[in-house]
PDB file of N, CA and C in Angstrom:
ATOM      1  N   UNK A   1     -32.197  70.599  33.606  1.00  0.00           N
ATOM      2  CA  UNK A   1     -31.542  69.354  33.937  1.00  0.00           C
ATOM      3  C   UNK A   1     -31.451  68.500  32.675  1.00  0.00           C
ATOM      4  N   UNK A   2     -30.120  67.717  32.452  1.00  0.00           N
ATOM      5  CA  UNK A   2     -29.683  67.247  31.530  1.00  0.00           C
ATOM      6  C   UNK A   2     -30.023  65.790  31.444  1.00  0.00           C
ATOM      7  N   UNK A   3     -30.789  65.070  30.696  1.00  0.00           N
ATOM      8  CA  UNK A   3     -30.998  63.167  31.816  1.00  0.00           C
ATOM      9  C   UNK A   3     -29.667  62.560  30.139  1.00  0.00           C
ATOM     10  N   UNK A   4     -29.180  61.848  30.569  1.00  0.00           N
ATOM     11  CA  UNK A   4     -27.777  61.183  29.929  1.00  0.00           C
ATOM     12  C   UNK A   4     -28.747  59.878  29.549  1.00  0.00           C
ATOM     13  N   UNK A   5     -28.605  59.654  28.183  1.00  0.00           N
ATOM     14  CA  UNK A   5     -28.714  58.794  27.790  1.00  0.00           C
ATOM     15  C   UNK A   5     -28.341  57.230  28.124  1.00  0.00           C
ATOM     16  N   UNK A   6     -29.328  56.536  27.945  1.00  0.00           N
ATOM     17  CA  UNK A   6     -29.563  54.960  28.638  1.00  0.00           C
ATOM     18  C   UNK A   6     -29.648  53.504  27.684  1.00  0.00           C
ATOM     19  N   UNK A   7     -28.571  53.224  27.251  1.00  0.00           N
ATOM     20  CA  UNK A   7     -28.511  51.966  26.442  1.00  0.00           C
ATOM     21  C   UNK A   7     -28.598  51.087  27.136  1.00  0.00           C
ATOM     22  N   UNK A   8     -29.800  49.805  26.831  1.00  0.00           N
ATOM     23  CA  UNK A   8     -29.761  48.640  27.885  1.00  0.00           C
ATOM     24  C   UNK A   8     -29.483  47.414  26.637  1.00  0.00           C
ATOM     25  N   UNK A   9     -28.696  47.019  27.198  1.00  0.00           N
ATOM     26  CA  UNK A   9     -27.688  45.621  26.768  1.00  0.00           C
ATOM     27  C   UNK A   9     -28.336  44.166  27.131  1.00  0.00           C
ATOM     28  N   UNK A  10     -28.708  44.076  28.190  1.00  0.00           N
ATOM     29  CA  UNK A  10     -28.994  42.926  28.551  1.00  0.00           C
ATOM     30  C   UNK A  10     -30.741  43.454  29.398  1.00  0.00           C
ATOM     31  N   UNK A  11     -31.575  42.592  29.108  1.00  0.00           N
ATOM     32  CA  UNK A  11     -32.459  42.103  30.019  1.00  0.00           C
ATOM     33  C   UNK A  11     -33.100  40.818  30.713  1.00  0.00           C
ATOM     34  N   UNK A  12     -33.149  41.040  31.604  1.00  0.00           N
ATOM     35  CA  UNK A  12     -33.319  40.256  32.806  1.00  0.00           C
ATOM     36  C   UNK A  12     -34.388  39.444  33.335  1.00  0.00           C
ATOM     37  N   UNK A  13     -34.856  38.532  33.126  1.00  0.00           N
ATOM     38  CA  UNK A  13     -36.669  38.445  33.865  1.00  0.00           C
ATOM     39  C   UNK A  13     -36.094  37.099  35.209  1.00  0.00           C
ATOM     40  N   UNK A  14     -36.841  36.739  35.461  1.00  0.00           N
ATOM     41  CA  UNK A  14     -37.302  35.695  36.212  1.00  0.00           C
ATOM     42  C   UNK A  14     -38.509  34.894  36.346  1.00  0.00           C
ATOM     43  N   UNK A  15     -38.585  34.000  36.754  1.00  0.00           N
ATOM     44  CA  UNK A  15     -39.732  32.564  36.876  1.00  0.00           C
ATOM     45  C   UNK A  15     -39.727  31.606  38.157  1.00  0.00           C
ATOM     46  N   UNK A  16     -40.564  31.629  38.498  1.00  0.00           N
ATOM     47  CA  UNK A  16     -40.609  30.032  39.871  1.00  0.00           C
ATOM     48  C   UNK A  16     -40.042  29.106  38.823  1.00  0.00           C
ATOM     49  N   UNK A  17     -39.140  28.096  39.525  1.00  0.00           N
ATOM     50  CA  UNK A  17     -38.630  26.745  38.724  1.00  0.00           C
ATOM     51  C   UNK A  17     -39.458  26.111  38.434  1.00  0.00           C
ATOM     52  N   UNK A  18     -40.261  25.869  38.809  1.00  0.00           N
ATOM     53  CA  UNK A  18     -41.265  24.360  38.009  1.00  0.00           C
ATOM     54  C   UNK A  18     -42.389  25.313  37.426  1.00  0.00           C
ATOM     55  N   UNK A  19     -42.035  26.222  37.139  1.00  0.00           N
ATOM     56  CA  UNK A  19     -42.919  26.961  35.741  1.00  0.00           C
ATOM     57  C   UNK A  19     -42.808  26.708  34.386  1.00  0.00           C
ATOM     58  N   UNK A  20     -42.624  25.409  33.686  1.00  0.00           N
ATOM     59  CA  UNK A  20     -42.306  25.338  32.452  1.00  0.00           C
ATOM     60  C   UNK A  20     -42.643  25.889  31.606  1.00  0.00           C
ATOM     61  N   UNK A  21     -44.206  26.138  31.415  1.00  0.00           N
ATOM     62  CA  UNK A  21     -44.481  26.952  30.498  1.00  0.00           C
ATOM     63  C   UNK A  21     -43.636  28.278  30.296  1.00  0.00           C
ATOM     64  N   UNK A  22     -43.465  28.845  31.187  1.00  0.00           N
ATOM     65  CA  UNK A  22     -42.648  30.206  31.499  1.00  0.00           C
ATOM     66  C   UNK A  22     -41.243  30.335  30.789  1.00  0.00           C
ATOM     67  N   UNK A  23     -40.548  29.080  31.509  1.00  0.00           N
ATOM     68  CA  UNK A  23     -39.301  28.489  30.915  1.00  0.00           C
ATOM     69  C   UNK A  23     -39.625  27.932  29.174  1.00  0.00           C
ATOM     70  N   UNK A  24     -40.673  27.635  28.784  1.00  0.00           N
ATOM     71  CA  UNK A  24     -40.015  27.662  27.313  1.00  0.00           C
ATOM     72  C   UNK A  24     -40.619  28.680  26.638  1.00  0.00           C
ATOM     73  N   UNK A  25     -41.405  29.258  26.915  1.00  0.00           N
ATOM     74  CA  UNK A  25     -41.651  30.711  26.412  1.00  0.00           C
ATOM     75  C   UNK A  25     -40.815  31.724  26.312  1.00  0.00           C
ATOM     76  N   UNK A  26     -39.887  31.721  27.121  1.00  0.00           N
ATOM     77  CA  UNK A  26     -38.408  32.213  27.658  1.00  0.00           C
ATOM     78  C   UNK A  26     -37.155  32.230  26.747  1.00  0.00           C
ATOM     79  N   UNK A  27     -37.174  30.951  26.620  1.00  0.00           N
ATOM     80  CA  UNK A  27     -36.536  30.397  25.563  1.00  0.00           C
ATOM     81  C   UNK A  27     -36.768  30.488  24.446  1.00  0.00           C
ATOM     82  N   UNK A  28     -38.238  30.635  24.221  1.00  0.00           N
ATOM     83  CA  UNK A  28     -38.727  30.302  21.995  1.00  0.00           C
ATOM     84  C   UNK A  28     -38.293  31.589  21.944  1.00  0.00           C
ATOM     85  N   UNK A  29     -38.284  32.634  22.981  1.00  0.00           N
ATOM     86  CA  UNK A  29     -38.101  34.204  23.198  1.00  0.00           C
ATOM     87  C   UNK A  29     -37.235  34.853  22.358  1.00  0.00           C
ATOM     88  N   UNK A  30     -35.682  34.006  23.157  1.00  0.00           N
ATOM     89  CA  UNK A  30     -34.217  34.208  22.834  1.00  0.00           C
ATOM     90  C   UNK A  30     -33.784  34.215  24.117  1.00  0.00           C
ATOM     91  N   UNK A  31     -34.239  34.041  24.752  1.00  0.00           N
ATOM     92  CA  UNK A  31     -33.562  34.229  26.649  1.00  0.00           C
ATOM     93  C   UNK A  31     -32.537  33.279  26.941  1.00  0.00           C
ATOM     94  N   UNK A  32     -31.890  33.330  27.632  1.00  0.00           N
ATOM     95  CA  UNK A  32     -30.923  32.155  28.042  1.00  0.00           C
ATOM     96  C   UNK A  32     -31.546  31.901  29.739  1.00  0.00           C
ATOM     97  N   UNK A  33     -31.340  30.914  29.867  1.00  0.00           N
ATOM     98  CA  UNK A  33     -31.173  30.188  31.272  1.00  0.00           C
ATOM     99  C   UNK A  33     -29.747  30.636  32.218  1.00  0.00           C
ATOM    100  N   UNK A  34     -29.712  31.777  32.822  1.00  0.00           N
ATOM    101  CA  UNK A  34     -28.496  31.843  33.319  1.00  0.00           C
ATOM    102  C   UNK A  34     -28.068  30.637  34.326  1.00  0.00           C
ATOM    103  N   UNK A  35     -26.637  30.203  34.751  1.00  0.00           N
ATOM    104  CA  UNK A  35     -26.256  29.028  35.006  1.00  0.00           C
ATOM    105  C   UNK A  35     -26.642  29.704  36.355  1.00  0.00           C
ATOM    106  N   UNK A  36     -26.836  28.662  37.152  1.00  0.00           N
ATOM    107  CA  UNK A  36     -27.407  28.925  38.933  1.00  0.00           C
ATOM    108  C   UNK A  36     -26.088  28.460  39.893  1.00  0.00           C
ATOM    109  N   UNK A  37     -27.154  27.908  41.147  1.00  0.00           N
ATOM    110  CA  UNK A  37     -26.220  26.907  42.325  1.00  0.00           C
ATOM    111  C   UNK A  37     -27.012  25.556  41.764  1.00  0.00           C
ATOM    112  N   UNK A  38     -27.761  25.645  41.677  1.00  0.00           N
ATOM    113  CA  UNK A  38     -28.576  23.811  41.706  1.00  0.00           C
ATOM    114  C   UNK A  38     -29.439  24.152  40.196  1.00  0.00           C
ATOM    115  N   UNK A  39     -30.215  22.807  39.664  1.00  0.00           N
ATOM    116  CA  UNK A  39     -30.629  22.563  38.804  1.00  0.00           C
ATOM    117  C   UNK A  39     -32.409  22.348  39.269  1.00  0.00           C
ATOM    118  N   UNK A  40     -33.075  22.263  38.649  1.00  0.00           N
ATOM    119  CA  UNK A  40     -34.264  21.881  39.311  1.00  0.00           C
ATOM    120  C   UNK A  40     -35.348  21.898  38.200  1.00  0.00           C
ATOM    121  N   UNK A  41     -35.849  19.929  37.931  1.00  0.00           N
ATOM    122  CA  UNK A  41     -36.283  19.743  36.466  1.00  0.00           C
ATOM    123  C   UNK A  41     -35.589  20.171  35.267  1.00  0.00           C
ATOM    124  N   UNK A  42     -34.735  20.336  34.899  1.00  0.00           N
ATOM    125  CA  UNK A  42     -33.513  20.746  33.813  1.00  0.00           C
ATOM    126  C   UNK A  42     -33.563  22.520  33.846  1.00  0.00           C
ATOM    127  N   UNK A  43     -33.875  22.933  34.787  1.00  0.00           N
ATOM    128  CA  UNK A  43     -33.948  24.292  34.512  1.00  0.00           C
ATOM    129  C   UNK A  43     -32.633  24.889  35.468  1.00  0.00           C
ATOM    130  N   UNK A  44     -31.983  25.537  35.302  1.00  0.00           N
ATOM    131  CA  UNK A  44     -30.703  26.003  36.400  1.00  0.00           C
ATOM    132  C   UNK A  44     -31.786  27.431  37.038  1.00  0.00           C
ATOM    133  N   UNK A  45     -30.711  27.260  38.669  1.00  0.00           N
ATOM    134  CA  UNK A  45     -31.910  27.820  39.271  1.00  0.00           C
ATOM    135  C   UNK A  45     -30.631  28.918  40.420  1.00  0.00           C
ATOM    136  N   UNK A  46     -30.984  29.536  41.009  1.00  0.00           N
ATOM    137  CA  UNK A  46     -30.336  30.343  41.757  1.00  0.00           C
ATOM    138  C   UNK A  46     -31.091  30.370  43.179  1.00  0.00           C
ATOM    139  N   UNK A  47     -30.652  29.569  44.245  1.00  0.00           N
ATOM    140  CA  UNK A  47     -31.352  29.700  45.139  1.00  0.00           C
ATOM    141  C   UNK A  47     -31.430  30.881  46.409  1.00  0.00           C
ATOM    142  N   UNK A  48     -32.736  31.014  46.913  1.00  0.00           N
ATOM    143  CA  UNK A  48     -32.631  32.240  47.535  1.00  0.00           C
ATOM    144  C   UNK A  48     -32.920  33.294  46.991  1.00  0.00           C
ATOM    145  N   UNK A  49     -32.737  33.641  45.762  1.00  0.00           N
ATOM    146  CA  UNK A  49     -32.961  34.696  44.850  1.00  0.00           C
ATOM    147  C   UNK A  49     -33.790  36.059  45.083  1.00  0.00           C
ATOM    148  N   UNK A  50     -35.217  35.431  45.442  1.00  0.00           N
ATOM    149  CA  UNK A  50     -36.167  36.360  46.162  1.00  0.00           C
ATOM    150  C   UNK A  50     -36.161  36.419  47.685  1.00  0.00           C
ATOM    151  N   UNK A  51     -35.307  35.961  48.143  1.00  0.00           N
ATOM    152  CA  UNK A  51     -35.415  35.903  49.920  1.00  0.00           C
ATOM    153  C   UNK A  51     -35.364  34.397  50.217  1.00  0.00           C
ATOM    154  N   UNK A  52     -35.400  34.124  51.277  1.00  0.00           N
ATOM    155  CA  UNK A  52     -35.070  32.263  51.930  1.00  0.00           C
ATOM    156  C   UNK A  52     -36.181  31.617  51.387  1.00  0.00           C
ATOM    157  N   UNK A  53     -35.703  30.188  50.782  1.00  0.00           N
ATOM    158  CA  UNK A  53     -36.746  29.549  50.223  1.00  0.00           C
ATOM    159  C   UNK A  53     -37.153  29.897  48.658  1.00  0.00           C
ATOM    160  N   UNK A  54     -37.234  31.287  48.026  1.00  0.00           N
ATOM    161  CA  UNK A  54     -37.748  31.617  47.663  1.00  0.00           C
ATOM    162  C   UNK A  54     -36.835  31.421  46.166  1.00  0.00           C
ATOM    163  N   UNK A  55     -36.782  30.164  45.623  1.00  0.00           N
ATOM    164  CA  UNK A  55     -35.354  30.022  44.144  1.00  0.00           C
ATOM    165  C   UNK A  55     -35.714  30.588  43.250  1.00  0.00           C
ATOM    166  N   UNK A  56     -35.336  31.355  42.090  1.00  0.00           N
ATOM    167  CA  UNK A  56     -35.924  31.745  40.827  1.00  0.00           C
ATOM    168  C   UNK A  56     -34.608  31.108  39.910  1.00  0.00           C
ATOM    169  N   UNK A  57     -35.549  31.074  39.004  1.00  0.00           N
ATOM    170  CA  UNK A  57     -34.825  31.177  37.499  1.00  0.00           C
ATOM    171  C   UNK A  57     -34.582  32.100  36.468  1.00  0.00           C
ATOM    172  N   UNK A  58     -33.495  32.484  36.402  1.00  0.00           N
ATOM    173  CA  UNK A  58     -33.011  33.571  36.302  1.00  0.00           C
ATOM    174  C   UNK A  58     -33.122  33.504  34.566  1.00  0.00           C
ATOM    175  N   UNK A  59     -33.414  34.524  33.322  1.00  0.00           N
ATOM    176  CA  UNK A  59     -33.302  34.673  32.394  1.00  0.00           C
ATOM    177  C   UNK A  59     -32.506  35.671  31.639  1.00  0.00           C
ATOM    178  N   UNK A  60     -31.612  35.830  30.660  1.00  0.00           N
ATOM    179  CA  UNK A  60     -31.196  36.787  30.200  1.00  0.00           C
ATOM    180  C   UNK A  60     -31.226  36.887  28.528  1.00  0.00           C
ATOM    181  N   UNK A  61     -31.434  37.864  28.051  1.00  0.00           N
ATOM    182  CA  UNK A  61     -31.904  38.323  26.472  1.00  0.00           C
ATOM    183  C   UNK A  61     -30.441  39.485  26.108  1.00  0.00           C
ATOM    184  N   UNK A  62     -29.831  39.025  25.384  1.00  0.00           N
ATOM    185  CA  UNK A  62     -28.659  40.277  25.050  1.00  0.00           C
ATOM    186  C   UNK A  62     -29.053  41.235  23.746  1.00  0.00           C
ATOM    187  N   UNK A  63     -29.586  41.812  24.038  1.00  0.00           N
ATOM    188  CA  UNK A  63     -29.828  43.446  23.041  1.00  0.00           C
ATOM    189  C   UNK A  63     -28.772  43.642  22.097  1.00  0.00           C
ATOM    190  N   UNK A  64     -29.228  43.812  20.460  1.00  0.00           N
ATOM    191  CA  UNK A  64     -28.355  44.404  19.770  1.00  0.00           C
ATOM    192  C   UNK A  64     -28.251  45.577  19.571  1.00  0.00           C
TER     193      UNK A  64
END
């Protein structure tokens, strides 16, 4: 069996919103804040994300 090679471009994390520490660790990183539905403490947030209730903040890092 042949396994096909796997370039990853982008990675992905997540954080609870009022995790700041998380959120600028994230950031000193290179991560971006992907844009959400709502904002929450200056952080953009995606609600629902993990299930009802449950908002994350979504991060992304683009691979060279």
């Amino acid at each position: 069996m042949m396994l096909a090679a796997c370039v990853l471009r982008r990675l992905h994390l997540t954080s609870e919103p009022d995790n700041q520490e998380a959120h600028a660790s994230w950031i000193a990183l290179g991560f971006v804040n992907v844009p959400g539905d709502r904002e929450i403490n200056g952080v953009s947030v995606i609600s629902d994300f993990k299930g009802l209730g449950r908002h994350r903040a979504v991060y992304q890092l683009t691979l060279d």
